[in-house]
N, C-alpha and C. Protein backbone atom coordinates (compact mmCIF):
# COMPACT_ATOMS: atom_id res chain seq x y z
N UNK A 1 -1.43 -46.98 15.20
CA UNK A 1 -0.96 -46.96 13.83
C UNK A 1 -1.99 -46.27 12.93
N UNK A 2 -3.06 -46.23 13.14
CA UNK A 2 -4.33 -45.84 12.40
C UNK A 2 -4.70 -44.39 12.33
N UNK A 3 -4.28 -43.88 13.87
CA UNK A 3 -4.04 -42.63 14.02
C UNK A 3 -2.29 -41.74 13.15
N UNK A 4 -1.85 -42.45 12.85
CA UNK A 4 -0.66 -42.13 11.79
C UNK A 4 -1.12 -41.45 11.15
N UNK A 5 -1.48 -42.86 10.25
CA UNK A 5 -2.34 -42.76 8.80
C UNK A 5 -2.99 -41.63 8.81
N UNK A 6 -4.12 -41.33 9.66
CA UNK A 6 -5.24 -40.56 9.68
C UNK A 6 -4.14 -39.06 9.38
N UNK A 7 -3.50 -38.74 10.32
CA UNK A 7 -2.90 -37.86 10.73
C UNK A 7 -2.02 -37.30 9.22
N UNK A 8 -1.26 -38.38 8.88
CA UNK A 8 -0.45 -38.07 7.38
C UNK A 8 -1.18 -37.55 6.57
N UNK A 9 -2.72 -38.19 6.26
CA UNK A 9 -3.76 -37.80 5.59
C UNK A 9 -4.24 -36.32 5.48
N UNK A 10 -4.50 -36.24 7.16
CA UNK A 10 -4.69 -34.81 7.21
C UNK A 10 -3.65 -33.74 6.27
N UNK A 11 -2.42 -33.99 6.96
CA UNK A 11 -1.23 -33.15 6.86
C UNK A 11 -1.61 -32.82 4.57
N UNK A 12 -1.71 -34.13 4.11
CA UNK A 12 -1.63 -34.43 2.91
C UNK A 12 -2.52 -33.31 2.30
N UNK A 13 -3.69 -33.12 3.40
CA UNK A 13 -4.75 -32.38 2.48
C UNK A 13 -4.13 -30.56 2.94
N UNK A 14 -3.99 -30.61 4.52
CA UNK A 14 -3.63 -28.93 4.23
C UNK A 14 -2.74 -29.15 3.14
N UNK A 15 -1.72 -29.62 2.89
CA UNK A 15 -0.54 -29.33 1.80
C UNK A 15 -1.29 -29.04 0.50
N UNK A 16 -2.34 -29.26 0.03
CA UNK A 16 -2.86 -28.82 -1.04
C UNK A 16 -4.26 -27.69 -1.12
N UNK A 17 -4.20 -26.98 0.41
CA UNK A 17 -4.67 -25.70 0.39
C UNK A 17 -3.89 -24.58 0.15
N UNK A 18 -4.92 -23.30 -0.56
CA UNK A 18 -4.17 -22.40 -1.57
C UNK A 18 -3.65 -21.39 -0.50
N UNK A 19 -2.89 -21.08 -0.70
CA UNK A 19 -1.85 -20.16 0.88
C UNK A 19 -2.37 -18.20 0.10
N UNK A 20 -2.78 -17.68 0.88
CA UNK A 20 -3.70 -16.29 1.34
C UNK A 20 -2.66 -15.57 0.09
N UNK A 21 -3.04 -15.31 -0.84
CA UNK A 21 -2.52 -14.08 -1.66
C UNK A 21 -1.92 -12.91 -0.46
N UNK A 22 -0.94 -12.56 -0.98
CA UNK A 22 0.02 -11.25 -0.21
C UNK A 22 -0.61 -10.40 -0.43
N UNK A 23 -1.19 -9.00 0.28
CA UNK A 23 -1.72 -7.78 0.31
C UNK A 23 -0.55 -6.62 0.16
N UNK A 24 -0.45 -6.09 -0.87
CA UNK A 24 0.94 -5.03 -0.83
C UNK A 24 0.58 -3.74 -0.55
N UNK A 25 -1.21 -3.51 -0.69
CA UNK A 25 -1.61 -2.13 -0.81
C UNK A 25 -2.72 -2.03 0.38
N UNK A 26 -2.95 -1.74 0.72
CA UNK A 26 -4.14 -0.96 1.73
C UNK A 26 -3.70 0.60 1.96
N UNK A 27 -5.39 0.80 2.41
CA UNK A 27 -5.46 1.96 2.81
C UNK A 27 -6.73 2.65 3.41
N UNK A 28 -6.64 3.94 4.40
CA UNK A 28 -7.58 3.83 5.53
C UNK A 28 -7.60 5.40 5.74
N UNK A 29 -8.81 6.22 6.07
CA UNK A 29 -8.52 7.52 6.71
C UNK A 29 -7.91 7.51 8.06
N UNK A 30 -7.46 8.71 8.27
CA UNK A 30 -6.85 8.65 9.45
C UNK A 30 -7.08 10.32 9.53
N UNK A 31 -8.11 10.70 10.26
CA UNK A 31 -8.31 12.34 10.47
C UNK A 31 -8.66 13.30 8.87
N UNK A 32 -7.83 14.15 8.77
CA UNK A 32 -8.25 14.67 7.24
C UNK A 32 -7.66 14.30 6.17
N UNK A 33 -6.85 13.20 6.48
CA UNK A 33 -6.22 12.72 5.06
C UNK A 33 -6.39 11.14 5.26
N UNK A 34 -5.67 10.59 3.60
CA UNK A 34 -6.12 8.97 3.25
C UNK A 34 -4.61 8.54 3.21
N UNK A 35 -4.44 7.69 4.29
CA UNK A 35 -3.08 7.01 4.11
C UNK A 35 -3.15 5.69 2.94
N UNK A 36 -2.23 5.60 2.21
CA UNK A 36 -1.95 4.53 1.46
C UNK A 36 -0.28 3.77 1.71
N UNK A 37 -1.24 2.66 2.15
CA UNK A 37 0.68 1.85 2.57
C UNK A 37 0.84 0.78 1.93
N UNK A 38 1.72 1.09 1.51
CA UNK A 38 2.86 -0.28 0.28
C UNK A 38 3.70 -1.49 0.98
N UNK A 39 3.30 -2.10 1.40
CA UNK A 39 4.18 -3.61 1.71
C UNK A 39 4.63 -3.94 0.93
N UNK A 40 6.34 -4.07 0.53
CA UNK A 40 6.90 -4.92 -0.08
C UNK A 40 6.16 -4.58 -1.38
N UNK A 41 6.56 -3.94 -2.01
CA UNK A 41 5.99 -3.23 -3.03
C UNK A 41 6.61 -4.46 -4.10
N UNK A 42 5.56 -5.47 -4.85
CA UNK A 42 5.88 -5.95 -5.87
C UNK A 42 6.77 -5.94 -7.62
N UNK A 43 6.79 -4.73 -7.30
CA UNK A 43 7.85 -3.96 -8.35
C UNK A 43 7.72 -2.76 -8.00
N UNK A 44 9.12 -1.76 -8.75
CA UNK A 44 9.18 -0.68 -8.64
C UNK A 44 7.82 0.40 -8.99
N UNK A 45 7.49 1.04 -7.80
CA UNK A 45 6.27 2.07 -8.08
C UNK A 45 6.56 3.52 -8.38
N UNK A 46 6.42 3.90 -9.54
CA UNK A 46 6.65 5.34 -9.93
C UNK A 46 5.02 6.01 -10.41
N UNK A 47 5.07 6.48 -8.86
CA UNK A 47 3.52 6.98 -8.43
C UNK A 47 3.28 8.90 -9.36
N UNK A 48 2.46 8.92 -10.19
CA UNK A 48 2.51 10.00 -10.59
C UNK A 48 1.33 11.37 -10.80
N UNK A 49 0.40 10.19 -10.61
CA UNK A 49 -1.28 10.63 -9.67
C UNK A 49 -1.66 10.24 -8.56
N UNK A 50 -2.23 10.41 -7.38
CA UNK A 50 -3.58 9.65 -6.91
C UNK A 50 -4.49 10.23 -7.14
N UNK A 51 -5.20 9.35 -7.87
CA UNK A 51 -6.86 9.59 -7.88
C UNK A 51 -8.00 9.10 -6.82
N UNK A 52 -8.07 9.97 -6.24
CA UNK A 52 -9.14 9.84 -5.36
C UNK A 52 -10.64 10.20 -5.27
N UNK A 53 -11.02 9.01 -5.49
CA UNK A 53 -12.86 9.41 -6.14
C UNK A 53 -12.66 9.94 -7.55
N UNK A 54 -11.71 10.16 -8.40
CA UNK A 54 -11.86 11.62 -9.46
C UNK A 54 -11.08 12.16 -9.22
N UNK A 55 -10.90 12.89 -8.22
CA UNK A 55 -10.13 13.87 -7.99
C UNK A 55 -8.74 13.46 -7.89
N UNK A 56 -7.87 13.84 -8.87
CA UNK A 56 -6.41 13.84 -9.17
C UNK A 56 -5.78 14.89 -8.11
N UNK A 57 -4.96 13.62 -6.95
CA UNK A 57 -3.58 14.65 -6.04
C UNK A 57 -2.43 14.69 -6.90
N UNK A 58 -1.82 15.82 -7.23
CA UNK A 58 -0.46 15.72 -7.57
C UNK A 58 0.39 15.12 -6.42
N UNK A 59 1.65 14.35 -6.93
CA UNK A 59 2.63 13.61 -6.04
C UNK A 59 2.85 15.00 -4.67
N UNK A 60 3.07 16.01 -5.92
CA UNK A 60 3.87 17.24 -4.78
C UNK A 60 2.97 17.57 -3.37
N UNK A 61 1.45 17.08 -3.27
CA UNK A 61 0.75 17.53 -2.28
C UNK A 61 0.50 16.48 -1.29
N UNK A 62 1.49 14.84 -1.88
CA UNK A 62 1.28 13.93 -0.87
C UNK A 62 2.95 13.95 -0.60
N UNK A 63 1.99 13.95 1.54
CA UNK A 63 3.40 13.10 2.24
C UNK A 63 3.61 12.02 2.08
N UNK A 64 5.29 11.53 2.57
CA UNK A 64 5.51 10.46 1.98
C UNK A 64 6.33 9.59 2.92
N UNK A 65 6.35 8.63 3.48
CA UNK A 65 7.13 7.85 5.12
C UNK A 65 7.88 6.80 4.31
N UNK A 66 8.86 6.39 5.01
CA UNK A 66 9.58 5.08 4.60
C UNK A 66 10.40 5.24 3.07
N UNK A 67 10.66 4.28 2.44
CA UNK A 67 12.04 3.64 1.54
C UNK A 67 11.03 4.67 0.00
N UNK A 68 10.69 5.98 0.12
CA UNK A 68 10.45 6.62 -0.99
C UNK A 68 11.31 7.77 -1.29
N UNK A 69 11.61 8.37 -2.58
CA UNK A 69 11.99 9.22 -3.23
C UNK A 69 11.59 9.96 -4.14
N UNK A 70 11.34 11.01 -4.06
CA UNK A 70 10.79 12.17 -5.29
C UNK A 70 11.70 12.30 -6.19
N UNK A 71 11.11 11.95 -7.27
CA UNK A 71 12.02 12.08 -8.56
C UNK A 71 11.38 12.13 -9.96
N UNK A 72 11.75 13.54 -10.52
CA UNK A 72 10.80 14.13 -11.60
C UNK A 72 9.61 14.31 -11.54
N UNK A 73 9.06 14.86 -10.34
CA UNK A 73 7.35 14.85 -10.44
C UNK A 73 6.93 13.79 -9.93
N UNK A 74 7.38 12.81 -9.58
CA UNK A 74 7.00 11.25 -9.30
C UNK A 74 6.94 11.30 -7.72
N UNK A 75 6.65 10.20 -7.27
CA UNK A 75 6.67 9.42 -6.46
C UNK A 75 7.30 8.14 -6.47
N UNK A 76 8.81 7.46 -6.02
CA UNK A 76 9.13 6.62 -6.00
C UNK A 76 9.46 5.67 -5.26
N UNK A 77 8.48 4.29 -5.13
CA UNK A 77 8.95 3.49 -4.00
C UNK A 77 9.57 2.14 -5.14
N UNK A 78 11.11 1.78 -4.23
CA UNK A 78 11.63 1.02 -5.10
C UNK A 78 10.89 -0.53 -4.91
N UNK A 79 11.03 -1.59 -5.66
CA UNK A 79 10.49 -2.98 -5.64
C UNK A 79 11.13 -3.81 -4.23
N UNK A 80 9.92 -4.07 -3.24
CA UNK A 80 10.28 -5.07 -2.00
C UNK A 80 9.95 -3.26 -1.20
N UNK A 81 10.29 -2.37 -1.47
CA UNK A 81 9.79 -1.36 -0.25
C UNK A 81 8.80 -1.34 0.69
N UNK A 82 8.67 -0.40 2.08
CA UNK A 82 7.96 -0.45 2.78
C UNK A 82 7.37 1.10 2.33
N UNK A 83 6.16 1.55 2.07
CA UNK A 83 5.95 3.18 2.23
C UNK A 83 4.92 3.14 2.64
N UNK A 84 4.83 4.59 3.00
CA UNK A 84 3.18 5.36 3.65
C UNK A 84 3.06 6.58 2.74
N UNK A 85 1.86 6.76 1.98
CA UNK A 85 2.01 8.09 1.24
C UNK A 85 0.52 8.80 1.70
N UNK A 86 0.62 9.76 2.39
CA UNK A 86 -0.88 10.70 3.19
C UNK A 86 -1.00 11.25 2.19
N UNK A 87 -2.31 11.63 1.76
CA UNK A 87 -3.20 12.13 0.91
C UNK A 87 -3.94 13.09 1.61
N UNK A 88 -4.18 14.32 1.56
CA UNK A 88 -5.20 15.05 1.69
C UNK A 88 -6.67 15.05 1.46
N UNK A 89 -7.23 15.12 2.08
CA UNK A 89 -8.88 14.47 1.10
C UNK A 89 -9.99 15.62 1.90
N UNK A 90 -10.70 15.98 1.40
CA UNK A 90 -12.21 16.39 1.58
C UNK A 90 -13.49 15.84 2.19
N UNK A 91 -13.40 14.36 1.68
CA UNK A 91 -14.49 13.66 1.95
C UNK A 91 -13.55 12.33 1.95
N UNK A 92 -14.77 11.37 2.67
CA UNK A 92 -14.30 10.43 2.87
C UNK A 92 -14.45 9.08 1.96
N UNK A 93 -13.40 8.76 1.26
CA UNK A 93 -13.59 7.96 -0.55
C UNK A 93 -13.95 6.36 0.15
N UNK A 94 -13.80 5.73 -0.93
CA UNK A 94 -14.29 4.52 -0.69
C UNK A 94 -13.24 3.23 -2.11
N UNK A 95 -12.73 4.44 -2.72
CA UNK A 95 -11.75 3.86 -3.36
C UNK A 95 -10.77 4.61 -3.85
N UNK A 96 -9.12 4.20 -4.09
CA UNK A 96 -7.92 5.53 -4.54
C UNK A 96 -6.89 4.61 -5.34
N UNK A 97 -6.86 4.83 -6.75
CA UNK A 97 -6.49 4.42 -7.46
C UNK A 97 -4.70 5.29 -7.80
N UNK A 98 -3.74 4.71 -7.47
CA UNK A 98 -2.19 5.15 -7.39
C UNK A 98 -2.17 4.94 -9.07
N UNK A 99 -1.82 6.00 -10.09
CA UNK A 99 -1.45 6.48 -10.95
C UNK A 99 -0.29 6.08 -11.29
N UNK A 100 0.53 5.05 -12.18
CA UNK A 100 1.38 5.13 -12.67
C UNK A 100 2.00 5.11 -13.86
N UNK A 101 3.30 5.26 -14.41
CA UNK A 101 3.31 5.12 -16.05
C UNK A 101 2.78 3.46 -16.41
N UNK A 102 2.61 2.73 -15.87
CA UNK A 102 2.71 1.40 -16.03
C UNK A 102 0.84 1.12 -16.43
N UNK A 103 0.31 2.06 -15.51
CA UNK A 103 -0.91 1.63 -15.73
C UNK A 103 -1.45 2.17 -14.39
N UNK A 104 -2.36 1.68 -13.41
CA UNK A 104 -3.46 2.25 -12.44
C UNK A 104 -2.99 1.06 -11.46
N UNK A 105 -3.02 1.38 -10.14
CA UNK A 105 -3.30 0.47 -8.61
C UNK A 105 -4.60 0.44 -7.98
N UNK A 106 -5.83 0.01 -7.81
CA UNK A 106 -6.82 0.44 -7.15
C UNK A 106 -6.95 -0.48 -5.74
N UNK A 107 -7.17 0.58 -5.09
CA UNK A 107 -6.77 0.10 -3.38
C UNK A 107 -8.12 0.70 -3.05
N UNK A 108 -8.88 -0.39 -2.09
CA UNK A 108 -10.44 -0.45 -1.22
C UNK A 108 -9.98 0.44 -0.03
N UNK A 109 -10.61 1.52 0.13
CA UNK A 109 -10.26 2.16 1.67
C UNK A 109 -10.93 1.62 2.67
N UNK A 110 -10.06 0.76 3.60
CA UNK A 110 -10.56 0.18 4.87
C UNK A 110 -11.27 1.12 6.15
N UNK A 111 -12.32 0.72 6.83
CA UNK A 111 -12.47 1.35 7.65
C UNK A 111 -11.38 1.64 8.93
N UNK A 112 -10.36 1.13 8.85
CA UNK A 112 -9.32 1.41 9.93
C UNK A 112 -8.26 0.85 9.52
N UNK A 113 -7.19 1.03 9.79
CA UNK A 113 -5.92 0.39 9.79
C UNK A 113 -4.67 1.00 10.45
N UNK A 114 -3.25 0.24 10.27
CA UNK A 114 -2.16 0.92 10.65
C UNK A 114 -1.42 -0.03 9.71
N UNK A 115 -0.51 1.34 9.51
CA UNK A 115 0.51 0.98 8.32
C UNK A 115 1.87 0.79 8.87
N UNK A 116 2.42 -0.56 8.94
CA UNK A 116 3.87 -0.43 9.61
C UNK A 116 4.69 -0.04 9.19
N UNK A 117 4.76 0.80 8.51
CA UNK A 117 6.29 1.73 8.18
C UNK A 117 6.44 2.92 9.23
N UNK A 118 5.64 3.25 9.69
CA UNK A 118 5.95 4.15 10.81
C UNK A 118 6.54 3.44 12.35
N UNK A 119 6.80 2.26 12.22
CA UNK A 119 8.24 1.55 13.55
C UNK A 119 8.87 1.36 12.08
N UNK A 120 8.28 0.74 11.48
CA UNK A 120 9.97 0.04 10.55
C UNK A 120 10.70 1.24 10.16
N UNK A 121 10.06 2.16 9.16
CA UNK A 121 10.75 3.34 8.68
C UNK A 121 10.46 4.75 9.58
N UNK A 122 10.73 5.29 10.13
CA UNK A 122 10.73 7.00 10.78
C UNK A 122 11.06 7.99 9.58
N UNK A 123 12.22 7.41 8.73
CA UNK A 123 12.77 8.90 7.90
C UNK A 123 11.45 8.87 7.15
N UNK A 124 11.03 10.34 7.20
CA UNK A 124 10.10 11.47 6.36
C UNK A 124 10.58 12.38 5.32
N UNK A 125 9.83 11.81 4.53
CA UNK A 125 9.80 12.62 3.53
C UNK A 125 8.73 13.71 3.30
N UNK A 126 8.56 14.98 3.57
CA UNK A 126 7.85 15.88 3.60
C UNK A 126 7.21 16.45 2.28
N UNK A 127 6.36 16.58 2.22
CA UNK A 127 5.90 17.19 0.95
C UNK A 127 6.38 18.73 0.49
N UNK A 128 6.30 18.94 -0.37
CA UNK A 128 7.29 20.11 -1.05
C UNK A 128 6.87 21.40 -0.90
N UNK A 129 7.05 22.62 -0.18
CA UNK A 129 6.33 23.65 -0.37
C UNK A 129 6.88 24.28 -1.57
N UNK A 130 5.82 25.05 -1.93
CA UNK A 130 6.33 26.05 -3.33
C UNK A 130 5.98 27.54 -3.28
C-alpha cells in the first residue's frame, strides 16, 4: 500500500514538470548552402529577406521544399506547414535571421541536422531563374 502512495506521489510531481517548448525553426549547413527548416510553422510565414550574418538573400535566390509558395517577392509557408528553404552562403554563419513583414525570426545554425520535409514533402519548389 505504501508503495501506491509513493508511486501516486511520484506521478503527482512529473505532472507538474514544464513539457520542452516546441522548436519550429532550425537550421544547419549542408555543403555550400544553409538549410532552414520550419516545423509546423506557428503562423503564417511571409519570408521576404534572409539575413545571413548581414548579408541580405533575396527570396528569388533561395530554394524552397515542402507546403511553400512564391508570392509577390515573398516566400510563403502557410501556419502548421512543413518547409526547407536552402540558402546559398559563402562562409559558414553562426546565425540567419528570416525577414518578415511581421518583424525578424532568428534561428542558431546547428552544427548538423536533417530537416524532415524531404520524406514528408518531395514537391520542389525551385528557385527562379531570370
Amino acid at each position: 500500500m505504501e508503495s501506491i502512495q509513493w508511486l501516486i506521489h511520484l506521478f503527482a510531481l512529473l505532472l507538474d514538470l514544464p513539457l520542452a517548448k516546441e522548436k519550429h525553426f532550425s537550421a544547419y549547413v549542408d555543403g555550400g548552402r544553409l538549410v532552414v527548416c520550419v516545423a509546423r510553422a506557428p503562423s503564417e510565414l511571409a519570408v521576404e529577406a534572409v539575413d545571413v550574418e548581414g548579408h541580405y538573400v533575396h527570396p528569388s535566390s533561395v530554394e524552397a521544399r515542402g507546403d511553400v509558395r512564391r508570392e509577390g517577392g515573398r516566400l510563403v509557408v502557410p501556419k502548421g506547414s512543413t518547409a526547407a528553404l536552402y540558402v546559398p552562403i559563402v562562409a559558414e554563419p553562426r546565425r540567419v535571421r528570416l525577414i518578415t513583414g511581421d518583424g525578424a525570426v532568428e534561428v542558431k545554425v546547428g552544427r548538423g541536422g536533417l530537416c524532415p520535409v524531404e520524406s514528408a514533402h518531395p514537391r520542389h519548389v525551385p528557385a527562379p531563374y531570370y
